[in-house]
C-alpha atoms as a PDB file:
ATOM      1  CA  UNK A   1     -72.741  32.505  -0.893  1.00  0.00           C
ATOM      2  CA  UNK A   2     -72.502  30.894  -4.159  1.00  0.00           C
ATOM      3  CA  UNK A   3     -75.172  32.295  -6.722  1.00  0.00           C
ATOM      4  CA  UNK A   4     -75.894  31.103  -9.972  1.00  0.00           C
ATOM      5  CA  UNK A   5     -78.464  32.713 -12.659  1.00  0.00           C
ATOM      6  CA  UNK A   6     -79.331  30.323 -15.623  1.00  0.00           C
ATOM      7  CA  UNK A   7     -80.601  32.579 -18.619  1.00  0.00           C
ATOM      8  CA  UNK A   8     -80.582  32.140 -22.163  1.00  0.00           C
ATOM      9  CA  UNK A   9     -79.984  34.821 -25.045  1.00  0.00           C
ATOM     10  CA  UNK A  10     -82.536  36.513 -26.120  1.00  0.00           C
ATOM     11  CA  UNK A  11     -84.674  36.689 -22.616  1.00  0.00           C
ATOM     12  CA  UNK A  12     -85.500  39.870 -21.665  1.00  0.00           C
ATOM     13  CA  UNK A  13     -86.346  38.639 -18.033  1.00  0.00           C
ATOM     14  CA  UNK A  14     -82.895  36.675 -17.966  1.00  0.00           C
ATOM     15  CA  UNK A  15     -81.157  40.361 -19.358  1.00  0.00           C
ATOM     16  CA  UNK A  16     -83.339  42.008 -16.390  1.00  0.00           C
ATOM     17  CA  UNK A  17     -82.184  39.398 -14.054  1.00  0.00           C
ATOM     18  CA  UNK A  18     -78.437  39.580 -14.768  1.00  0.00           C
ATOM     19  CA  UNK A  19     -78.597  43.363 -14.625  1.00  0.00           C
ATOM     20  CA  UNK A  20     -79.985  43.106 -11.343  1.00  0.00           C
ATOM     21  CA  UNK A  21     -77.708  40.980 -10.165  1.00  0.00           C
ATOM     22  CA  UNK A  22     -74.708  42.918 -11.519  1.00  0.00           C
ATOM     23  CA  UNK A  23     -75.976  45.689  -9.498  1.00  0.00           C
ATOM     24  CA  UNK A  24     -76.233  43.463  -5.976  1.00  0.00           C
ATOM     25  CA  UNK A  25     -74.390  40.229  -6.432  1.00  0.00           C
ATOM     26  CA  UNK A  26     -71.669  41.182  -9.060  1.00  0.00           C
ATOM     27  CA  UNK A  27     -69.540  37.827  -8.414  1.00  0.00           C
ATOM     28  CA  UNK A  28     -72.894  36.003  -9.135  1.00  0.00           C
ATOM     29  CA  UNK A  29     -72.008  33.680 -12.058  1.00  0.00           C
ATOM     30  CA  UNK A  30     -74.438  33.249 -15.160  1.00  0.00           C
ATOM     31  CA  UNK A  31     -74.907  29.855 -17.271  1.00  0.00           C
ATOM     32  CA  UNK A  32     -76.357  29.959 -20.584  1.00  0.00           C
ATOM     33  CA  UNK A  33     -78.979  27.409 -20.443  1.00  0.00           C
ATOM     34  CA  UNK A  34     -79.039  26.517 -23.633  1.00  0.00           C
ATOM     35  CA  UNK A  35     -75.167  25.508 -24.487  1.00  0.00           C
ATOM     36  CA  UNK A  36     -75.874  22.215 -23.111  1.00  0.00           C
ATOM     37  CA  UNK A  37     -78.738  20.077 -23.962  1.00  0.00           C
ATOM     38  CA  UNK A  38     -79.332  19.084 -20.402  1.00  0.00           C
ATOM     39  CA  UNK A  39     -79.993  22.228 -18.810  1.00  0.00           C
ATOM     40  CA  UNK A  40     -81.696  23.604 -22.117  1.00  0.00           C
ATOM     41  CA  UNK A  41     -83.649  20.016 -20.812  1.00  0.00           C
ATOM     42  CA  UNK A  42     -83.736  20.679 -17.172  1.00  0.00           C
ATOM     43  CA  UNK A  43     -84.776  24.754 -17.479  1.00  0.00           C
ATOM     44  CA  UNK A  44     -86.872  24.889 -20.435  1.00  0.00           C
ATOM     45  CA  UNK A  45     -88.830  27.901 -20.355  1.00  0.00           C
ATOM     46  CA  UNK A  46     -88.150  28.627 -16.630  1.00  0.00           C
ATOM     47  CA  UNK A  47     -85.544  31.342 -17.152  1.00  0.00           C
ATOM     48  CA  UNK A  48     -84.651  33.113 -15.387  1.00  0.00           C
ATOM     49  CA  UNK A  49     -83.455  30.854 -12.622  1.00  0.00           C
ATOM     50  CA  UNK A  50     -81.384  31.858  -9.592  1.00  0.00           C
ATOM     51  CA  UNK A  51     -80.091  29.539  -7.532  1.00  0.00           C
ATOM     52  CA  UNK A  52     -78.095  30.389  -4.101  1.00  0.00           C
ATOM     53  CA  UNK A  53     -76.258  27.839  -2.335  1.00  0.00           C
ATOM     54  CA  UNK A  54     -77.296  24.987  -5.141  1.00  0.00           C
ATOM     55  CA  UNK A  55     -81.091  25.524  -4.122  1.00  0.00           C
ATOM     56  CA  UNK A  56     -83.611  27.529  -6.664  1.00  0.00           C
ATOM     57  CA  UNK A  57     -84.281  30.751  -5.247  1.00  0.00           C
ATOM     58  CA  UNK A  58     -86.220  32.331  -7.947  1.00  0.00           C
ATOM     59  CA  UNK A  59     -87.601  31.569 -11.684  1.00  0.00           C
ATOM     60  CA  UNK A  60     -89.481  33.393 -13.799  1.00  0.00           C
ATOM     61  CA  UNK A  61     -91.050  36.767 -13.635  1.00  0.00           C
ATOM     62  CA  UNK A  62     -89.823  38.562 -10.397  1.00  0.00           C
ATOM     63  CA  UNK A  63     -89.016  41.888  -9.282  1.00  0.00           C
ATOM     64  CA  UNK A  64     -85.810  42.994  -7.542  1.00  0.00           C
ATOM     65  CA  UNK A  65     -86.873  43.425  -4.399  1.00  0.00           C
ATOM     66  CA  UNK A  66     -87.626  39.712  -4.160  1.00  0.00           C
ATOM     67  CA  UNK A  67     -84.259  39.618  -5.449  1.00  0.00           C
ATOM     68  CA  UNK A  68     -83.024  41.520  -2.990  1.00  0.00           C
ATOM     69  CA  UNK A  69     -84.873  39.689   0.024  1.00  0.00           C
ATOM     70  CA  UNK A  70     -83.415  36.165  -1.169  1.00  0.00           C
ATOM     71  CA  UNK A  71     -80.000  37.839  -1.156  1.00  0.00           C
ATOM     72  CA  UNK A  72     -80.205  38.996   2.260  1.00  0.00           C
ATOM     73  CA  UNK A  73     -81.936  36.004   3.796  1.00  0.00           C
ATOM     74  CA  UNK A  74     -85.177  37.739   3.467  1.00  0.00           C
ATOM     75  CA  UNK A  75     -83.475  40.929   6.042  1.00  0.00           C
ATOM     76  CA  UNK A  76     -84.909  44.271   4.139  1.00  0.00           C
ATOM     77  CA  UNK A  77     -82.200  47.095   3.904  1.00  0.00           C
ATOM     78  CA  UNK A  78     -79.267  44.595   3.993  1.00  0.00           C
ATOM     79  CA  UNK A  79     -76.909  43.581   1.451  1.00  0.00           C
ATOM     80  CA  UNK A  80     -75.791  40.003   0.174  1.00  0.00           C
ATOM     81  CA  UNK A  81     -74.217  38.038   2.610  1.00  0.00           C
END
């Protein structure tokens, strides 16, 4: 499973985010939206974003059990796949 979280600096729900993820996804990979123009373009004020598998799972405001669910397929009690 190949997740990606696209944050900038300065976002306290991208910091949330990647501290989540740390937590349940540590080889999840994070982009910094705005060190290129066209995802600074593409995600705007959407951060956080996680994507799994190249599709958006999440943006925004979320909590970490929706986290959690998209990690496991939406299977509660389960860990990424």
């Amino acid at each position: 499973m190949a997740i990606v979280l696209y944050s900038r600096r300065g976002c306290h729900l991208c910091e949330q985010a990647e501290e989540w993820l740390g937590w349940h996804a540590p080889d999840a990979v994070t982009v910094d939206v705005d060190a290129a123009a066209d995802l600074a373009h593409r995600y705007g004020t959407r951060v956080p974003v996680i994507e799994i598998d190249g599709r958006v799972a999440l943006e925004g405001r979320f909590d970490e059990a929706a986290l959690v669910r998209c990690l496991t397929g939406g299977r509660a009690g389960e860990g990424p796949a």
